[in-house]
C-alpha atoms as a PDB file:
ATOM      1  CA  UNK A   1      19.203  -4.989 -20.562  1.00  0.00           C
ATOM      2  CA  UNK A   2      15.713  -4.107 -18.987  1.00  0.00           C
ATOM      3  CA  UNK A   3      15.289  -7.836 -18.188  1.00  0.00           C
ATOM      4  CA  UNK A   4      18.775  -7.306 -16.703  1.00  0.00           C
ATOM      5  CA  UNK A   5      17.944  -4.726 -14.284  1.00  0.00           C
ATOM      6  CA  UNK A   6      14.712  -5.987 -13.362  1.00  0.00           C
ATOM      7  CA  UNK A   7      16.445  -9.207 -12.113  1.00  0.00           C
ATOM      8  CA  UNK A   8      18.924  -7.354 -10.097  1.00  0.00           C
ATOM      9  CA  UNK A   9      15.916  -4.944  -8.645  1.00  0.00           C
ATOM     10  CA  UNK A  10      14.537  -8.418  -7.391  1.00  0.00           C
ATOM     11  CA  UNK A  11      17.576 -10.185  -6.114  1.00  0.00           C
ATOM     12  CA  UNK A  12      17.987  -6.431  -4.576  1.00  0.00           C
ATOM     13  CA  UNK A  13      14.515  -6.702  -3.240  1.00  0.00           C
ATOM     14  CA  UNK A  14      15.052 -10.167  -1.966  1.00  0.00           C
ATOM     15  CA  UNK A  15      18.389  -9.300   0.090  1.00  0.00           C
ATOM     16  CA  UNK A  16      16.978  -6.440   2.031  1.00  0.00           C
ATOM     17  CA  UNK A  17      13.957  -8.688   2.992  1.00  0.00           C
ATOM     18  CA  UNK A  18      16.307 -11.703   3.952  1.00  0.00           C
ATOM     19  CA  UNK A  19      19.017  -8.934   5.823  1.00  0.00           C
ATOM     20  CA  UNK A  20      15.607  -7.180   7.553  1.00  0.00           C
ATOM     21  CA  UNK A  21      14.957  -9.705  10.692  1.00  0.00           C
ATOM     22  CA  UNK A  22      18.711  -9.239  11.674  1.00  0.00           C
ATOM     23  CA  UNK A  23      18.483  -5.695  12.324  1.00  0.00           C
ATOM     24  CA  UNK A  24      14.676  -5.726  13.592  1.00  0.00           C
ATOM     25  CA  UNK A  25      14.339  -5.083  17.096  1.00  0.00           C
ATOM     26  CA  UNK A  26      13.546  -8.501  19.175  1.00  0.00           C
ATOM     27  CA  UNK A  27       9.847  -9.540  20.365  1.00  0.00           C
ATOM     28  CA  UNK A  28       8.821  -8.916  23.791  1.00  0.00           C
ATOM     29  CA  UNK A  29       8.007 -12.231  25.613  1.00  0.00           C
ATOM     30  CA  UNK A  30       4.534 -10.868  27.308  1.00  0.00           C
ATOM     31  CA  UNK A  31       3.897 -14.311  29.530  1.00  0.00           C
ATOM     32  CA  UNK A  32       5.906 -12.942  32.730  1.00  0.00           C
ATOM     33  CA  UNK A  33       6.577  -9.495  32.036  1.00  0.00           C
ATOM     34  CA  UNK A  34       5.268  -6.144  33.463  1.00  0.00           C
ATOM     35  CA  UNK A  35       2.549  -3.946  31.340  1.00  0.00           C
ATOM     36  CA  UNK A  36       2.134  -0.433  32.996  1.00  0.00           C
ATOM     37  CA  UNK A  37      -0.939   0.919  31.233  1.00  0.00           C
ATOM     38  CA  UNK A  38      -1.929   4.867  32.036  1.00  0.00           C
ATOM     39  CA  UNK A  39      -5.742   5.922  31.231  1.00  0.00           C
ATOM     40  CA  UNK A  40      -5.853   1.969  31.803  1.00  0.00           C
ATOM     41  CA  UNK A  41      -9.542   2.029  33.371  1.00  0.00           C
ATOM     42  CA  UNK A  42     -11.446   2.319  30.324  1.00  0.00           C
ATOM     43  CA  UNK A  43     -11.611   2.344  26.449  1.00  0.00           C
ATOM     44  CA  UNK A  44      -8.375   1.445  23.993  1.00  0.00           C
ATOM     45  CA  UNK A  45      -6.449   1.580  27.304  1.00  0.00           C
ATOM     46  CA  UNK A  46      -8.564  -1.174  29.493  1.00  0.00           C
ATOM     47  CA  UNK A  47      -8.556  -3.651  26.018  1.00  0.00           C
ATOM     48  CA  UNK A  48      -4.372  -3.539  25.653  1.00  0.00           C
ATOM     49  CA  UNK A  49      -4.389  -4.357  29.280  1.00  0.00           C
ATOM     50  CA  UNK A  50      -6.887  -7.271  28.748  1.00  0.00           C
ATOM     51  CA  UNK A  51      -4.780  -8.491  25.638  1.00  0.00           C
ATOM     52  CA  UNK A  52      -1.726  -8.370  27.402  1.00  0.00           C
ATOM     53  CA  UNK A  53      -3.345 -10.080  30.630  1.00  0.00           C
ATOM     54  CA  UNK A  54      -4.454 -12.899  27.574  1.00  0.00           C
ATOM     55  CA  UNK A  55      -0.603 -13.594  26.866  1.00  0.00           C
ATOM     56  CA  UNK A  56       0.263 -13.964  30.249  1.00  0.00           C
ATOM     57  CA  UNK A  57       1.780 -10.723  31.460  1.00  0.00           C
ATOM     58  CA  UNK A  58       1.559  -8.729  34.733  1.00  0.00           C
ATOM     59  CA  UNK A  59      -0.358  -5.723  34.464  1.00  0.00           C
ATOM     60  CA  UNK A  60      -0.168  -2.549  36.425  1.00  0.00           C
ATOM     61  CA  UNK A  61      -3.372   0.070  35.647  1.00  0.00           C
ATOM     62  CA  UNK A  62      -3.150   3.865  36.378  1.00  0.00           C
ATOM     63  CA  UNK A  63      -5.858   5.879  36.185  1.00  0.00           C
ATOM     64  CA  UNK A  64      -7.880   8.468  38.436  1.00  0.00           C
ATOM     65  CA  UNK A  65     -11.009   6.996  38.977  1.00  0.00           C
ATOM     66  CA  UNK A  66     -10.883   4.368  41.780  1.00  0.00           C
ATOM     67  CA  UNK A  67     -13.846   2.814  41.388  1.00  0.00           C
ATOM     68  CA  UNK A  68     -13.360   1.981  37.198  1.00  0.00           C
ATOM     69  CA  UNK A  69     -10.136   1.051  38.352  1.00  0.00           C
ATOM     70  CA  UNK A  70     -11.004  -1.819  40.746  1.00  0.00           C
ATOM     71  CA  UNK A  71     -14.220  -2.635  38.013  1.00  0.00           C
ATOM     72  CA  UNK A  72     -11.957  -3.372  35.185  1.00  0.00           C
ATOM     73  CA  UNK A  73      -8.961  -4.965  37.143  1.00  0.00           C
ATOM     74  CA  UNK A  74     -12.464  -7.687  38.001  1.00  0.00           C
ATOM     75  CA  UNK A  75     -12.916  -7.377  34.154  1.00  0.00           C
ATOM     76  CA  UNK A  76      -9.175  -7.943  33.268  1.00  0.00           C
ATOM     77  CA  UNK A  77      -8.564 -10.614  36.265  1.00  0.00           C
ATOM     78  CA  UNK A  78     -11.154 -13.232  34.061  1.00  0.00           C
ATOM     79  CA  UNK A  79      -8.502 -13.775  31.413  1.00  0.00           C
ATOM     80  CA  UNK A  80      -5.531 -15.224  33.844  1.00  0.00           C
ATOM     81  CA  UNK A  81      -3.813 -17.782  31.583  1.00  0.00           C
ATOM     82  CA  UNK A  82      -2.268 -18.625  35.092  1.00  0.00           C
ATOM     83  CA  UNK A  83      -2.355 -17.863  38.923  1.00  0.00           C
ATOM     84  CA  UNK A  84       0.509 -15.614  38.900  1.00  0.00           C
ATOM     85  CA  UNK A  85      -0.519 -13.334  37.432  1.00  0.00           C
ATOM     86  CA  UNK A  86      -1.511  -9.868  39.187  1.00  0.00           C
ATOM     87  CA  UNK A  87      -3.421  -7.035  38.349  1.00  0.00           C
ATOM     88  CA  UNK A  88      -2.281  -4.078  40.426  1.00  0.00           C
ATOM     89  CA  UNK A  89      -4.574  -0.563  40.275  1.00  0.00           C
ATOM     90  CA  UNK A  90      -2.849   2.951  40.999  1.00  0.00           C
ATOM     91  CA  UNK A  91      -5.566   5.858  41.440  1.00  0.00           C
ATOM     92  CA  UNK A  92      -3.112   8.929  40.141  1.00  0.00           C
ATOM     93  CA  UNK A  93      -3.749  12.086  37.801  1.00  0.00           C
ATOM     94  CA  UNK A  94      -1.006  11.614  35.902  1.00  0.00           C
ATOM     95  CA  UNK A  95      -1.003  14.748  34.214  1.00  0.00           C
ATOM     96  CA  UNK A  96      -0.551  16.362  37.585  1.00  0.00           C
ATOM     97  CA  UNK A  97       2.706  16.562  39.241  1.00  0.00           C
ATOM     98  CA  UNK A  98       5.396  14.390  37.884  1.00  0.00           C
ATOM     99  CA  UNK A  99       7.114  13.590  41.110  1.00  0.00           C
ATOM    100  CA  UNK A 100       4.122  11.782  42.087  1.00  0.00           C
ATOM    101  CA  UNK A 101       4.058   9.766  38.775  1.00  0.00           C
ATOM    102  CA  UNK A 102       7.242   8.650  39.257  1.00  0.00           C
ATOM    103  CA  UNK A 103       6.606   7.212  42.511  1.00  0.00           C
ATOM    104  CA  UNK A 104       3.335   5.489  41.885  1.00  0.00           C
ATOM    105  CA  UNK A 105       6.321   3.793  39.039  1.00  0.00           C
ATOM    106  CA  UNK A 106       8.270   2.886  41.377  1.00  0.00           C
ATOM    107  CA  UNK A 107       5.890   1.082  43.839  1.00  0.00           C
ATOM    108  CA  UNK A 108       4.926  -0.724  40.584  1.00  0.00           C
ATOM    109  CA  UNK A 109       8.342  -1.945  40.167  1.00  0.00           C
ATOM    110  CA  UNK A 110       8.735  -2.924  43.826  1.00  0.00           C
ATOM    111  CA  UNK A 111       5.615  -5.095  43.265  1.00  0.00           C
ATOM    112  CA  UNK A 112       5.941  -6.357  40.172  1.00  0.00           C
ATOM    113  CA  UNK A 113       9.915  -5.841  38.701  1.00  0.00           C
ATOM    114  CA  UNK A 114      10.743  -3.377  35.976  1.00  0.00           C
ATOM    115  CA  UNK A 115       8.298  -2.128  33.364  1.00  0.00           C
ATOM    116  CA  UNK A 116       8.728  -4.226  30.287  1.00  0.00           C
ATOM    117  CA  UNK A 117       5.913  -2.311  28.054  1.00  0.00           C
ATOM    118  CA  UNK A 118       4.785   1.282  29.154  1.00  0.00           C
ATOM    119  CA  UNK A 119       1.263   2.425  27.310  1.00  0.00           C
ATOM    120  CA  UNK A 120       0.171   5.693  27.466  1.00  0.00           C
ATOM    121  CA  UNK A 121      -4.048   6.029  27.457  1.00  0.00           C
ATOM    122  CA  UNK A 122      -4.371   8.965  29.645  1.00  0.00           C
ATOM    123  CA  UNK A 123      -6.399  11.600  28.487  1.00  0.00           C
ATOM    124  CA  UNK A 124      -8.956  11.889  25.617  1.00  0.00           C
ATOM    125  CA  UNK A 125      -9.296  14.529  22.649  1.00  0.00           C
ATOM    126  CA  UNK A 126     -10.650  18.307  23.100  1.00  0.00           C
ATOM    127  CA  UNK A 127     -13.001  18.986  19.846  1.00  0.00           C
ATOM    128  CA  UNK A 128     -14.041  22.350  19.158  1.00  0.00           C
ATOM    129  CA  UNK A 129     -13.068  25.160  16.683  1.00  0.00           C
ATOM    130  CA  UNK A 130      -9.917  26.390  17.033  1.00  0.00           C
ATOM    131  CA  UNK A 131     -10.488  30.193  18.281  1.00  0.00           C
ATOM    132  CA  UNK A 132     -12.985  28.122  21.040  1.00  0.00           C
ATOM    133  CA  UNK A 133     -10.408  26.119  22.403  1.00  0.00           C
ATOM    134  CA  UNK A 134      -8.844  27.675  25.376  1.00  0.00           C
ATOM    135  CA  UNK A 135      -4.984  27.888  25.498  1.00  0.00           C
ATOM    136  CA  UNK A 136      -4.482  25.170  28.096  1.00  0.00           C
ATOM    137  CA  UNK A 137      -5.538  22.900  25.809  1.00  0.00           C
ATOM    138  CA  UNK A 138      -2.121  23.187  23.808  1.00  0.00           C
ATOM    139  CA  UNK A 139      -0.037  22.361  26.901  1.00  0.00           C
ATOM    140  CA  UNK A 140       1.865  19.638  26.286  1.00  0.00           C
ATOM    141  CA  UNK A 141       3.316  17.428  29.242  1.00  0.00           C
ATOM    142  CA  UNK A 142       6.535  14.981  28.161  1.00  0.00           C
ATOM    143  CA  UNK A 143       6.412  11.612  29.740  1.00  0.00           C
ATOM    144  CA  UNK A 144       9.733  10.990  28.476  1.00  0.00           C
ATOM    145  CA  UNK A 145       8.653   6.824  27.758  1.00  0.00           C
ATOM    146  CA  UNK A 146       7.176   6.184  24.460  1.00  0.00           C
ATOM    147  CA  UNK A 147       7.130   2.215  23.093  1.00  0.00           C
ATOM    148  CA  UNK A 148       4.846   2.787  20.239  1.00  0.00           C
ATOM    149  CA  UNK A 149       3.023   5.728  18.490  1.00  0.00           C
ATOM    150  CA  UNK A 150      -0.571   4.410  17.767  1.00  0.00           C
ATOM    151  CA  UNK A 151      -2.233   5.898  14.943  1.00  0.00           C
ATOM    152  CA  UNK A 152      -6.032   4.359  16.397  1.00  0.00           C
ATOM    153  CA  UNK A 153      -9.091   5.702  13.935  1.00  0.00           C
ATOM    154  CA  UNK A 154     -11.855   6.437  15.639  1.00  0.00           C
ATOM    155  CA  UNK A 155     -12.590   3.971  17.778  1.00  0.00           C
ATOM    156  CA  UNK A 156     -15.914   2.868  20.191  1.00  0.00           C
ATOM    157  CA  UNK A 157     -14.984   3.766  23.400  1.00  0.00           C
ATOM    158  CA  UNK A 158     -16.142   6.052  26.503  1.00  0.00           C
ATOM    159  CA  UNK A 159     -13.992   9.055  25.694  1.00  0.00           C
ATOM    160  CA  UNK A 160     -15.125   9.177  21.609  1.00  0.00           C
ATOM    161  CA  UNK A 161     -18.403   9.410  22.706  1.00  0.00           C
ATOM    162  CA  UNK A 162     -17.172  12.597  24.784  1.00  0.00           C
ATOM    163  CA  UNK A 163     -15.396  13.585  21.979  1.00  0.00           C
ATOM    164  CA  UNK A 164     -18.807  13.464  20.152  1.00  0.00           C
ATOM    165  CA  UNK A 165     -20.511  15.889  22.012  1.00  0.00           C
ATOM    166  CA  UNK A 166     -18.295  18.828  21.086  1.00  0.00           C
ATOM    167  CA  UNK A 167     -17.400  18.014  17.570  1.00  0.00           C
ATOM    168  CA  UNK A 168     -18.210  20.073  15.368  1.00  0.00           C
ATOM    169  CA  UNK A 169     -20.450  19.520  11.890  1.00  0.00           C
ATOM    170  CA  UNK A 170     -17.589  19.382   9.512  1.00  0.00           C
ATOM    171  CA  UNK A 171     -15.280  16.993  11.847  1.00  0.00           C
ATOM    172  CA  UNK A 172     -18.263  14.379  12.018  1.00  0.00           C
ATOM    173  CA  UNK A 173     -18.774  14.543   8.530  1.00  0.00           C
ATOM    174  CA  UNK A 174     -15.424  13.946   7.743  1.00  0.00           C
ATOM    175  CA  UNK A 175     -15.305  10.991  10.503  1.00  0.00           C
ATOM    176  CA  UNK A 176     -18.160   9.203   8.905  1.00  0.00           C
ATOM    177  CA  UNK A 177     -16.215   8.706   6.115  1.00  0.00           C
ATOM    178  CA  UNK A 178     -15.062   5.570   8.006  1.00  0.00           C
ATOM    179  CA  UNK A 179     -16.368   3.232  10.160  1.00  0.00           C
ATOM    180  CA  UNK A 180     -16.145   3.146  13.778  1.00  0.00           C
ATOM    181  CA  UNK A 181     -13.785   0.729  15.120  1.00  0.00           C
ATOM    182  CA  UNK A 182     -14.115  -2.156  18.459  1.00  0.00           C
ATOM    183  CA  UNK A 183     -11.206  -0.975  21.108  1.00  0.00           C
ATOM    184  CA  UNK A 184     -10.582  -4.895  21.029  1.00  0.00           C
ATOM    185  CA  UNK A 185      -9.556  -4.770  17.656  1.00  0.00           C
ATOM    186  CA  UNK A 186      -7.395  -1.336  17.867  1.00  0.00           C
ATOM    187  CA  UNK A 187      -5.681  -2.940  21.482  1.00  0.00           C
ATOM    188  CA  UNK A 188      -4.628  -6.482  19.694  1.00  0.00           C
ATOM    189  CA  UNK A 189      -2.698  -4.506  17.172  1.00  0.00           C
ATOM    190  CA  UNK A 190      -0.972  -1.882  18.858  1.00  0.00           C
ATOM    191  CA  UNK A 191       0.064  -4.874  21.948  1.00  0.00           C
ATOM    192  CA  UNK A 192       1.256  -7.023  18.137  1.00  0.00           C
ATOM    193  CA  UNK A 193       3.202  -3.997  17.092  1.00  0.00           C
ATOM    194  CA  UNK A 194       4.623  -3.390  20.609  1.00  0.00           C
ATOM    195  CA  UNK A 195       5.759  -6.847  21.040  1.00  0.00           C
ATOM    196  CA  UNK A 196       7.369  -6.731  17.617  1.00  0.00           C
ATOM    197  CA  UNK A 197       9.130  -3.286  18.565  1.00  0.00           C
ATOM    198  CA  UNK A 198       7.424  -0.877  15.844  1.00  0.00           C
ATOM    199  CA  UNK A 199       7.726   2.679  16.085  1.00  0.00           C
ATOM    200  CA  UNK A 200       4.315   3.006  13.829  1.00  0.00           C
ATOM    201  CA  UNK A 201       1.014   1.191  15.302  1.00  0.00           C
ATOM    202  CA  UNK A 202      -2.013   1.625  12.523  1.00  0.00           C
ATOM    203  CA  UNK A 203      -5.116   0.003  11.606  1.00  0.00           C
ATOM    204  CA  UNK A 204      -6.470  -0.850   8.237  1.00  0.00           C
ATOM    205  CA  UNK A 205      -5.162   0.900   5.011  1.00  0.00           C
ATOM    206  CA  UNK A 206      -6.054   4.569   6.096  1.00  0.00           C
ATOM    207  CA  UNK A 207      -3.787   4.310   9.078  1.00  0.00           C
ATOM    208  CA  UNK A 208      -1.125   2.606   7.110  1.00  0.00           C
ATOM    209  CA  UNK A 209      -1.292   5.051   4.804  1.00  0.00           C
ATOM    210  CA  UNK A 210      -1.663   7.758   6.952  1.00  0.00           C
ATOM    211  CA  UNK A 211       1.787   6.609   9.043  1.00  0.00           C
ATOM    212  CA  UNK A 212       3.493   6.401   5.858  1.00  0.00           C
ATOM    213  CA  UNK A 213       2.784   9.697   4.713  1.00  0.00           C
ATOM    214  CA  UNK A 214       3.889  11.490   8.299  1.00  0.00           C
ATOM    215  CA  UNK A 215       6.894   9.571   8.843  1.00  0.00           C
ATOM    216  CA  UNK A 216       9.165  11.717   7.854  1.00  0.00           C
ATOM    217  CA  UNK A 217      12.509  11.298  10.117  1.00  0.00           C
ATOM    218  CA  UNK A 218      11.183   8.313  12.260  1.00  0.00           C
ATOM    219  CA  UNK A 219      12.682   5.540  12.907  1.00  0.00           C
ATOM    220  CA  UNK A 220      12.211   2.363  11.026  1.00  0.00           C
ATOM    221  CA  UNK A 221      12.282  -1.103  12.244  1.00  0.00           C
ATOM    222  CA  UNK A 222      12.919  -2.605   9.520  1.00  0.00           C
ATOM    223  CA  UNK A 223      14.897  -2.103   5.980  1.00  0.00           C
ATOM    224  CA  UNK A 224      12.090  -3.694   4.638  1.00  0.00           C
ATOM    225  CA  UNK A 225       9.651  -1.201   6.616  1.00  0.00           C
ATOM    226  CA  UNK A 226      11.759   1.495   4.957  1.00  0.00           C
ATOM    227  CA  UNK A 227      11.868   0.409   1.674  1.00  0.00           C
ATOM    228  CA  UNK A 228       7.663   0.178   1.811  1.00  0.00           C
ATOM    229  CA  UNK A 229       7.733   3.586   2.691  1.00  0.00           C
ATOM    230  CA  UNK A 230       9.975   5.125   0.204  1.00  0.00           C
ATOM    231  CA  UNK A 231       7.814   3.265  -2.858  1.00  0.00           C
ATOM    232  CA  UNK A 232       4.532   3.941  -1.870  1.00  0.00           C
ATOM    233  CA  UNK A 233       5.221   7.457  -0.620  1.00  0.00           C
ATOM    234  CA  UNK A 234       4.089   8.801  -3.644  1.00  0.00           C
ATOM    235  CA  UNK A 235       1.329   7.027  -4.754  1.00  0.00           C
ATOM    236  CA  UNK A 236      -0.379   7.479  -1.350  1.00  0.00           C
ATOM    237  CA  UNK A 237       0.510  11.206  -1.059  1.00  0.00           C
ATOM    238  CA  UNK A 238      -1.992  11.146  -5.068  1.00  0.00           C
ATOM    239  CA  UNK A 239      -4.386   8.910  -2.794  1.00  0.00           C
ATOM    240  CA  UNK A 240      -4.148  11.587  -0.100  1.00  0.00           C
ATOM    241  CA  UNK A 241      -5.008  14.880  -2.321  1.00  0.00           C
ATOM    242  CA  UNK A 242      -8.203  12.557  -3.208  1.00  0.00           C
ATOM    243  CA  UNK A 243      -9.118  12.606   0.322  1.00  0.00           C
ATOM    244  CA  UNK A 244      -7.831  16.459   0.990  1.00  0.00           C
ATOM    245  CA  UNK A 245      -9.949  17.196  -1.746  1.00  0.00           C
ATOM    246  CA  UNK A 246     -13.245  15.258  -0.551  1.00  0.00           C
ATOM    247  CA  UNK A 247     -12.672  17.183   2.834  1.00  0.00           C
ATOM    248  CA  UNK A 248     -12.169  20.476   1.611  1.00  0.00           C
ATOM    249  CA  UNK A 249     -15.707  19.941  -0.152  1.00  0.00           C
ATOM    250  CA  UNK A 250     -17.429  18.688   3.166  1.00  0.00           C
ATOM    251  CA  UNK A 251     -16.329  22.550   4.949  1.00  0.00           C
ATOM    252  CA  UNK A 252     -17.355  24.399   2.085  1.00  0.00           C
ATOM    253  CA  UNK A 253     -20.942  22.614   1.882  1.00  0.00           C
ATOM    254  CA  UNK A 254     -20.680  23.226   5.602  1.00  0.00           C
ATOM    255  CA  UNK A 255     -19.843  26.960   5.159  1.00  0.00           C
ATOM    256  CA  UNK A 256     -22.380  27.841   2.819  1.00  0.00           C
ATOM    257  CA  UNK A 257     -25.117  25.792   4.362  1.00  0.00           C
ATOM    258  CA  UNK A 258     -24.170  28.074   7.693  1.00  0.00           C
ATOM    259  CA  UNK A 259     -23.694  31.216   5.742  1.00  0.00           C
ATOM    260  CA  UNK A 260     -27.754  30.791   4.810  1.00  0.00           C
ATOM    261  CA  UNK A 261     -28.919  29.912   8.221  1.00  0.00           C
ATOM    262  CA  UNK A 262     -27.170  33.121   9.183  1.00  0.00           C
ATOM    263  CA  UNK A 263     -29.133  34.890   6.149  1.00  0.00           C
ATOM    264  CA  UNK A 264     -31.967  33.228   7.002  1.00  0.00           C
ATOM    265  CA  UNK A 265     -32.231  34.195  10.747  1.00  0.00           C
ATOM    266  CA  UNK A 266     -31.290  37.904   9.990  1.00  0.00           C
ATOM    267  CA  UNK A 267     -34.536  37.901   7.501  1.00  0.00           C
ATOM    268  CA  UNK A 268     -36.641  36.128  10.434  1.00  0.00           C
END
């Protein structure tokens, strides 16, 4: 009987993953079609364009800064596969007014045809302790667009480095619990899992892990996607108190180490 059921588990198994590529989403064909990349001067943002440019597509860049713009369209314009293809740069604050976003869009499209692939770079993370952070910093701007959400670790670029400066102790203990990774390596996947039509981009085990864990009503692309996540859901959330519980113990050490530099300045 257990033989029995085992056997059916795997024809089960075996269905679902034959069944899966019919209801998958289909690939985006990159040679030919339009890549709009925001915060596309620099960093993870600058790399997806470059991987993109590599398969052939047309990119547009948005970004403020003029000058990084027109240095990394030179930067992205050495990988043509082909003299097609164009690189166009739009200087905009895109988390100004919308109106203006829109039509920066549109002359995009009027250059180039509709956007095929829509990234969004802009903008870089705040790091501070929470009663430090001022409440701007919460405002939250919709877009409306979203192909992919990323999950990227920390990653070697211009804007970690700002990051850096304003992290505090227990946050960089907790990052160096990893390794840093190249924004080559972070663009190539989340362009692979944009082409394939994922809703969850993620690099190495602690990002799969981590997506599986938060992805709670999201869509899946696959059945076989779902299926992954409903069997490992619990053996990463036993992983995951492993990892709670190692970070919990780097803010306590931090804590108490504080607590006697406190003690110790009071007694200067």
């Amino acid at each position: 009987m257990l033989l029995l059921a085992a056997a059916f588990l795997v024809a089960f198994v075996l269905l679902l993953y034959m069944v899966s590529p019919l209801i998958s989403p289909k690939p985006l064909a990159l040679p030919g079609a339009h890549v709009v990349v925001t915060g596309g001067s620099s960093g993870i943002g600058k790399c997806i364009a470059i991987e993109c440019y590599k398969q052939g597509a047309f990119i547009t860049l948005v970004a403020r800064n003029e000058d990084k713009l027109l240095q990394a369209k030179k930067e992205i314009e050495k990988h043509s596969i082909n003299d097609k293809q164009v690189v166009l740069c739009i200087s905009v604050d895109v988390s100004q007014d919308y109106s203006q976003v829109e039509n920066v869009i549109k002359q995009a499209q009027e250059k180039l045809g509709p956007v095929d692939m829509l990234v969004n770079c802009a903008g870089m993370s705040l790091s501070g302790k929470f009663e430090d952070l001022e409440v701007s910093t919460f405002e939250v701007k919709p877009y409306n667009v979203y192909v992919t959400v990323a999950y990227p670790p920390d990653t070697d670029t211009p804007g970690f480095a700002e990051e850096n400066k304003t992290k505090p102790l227990e946050t960089r203990l907790i990052s160096e619990t990893v390794s840093v990774c190249k924004p080559e390596q972070v663009a190539k996947q989340i362009v692979k899992d944009a082409i394939q039509g994922n809703f969850n981009s993620s690099i190495g085990s602690d990002g799969y892990m981590l997506s599986s864990l938060t992805c709670g009503m999201a869509p899946v692309t696959s059945i076989t996607e779902g299926l992954q996540q409903v069997v490992t859901m619990g053996l990463f959330r036993t992983i995951a108190l492993f990892y709670l519980g190692s970070f919990d113990s780097i803010v306590r050490r931090c804590m108490m180490q504080r607590a006697k530099s406190e003690v110790a300045d009071k007694t200067a």
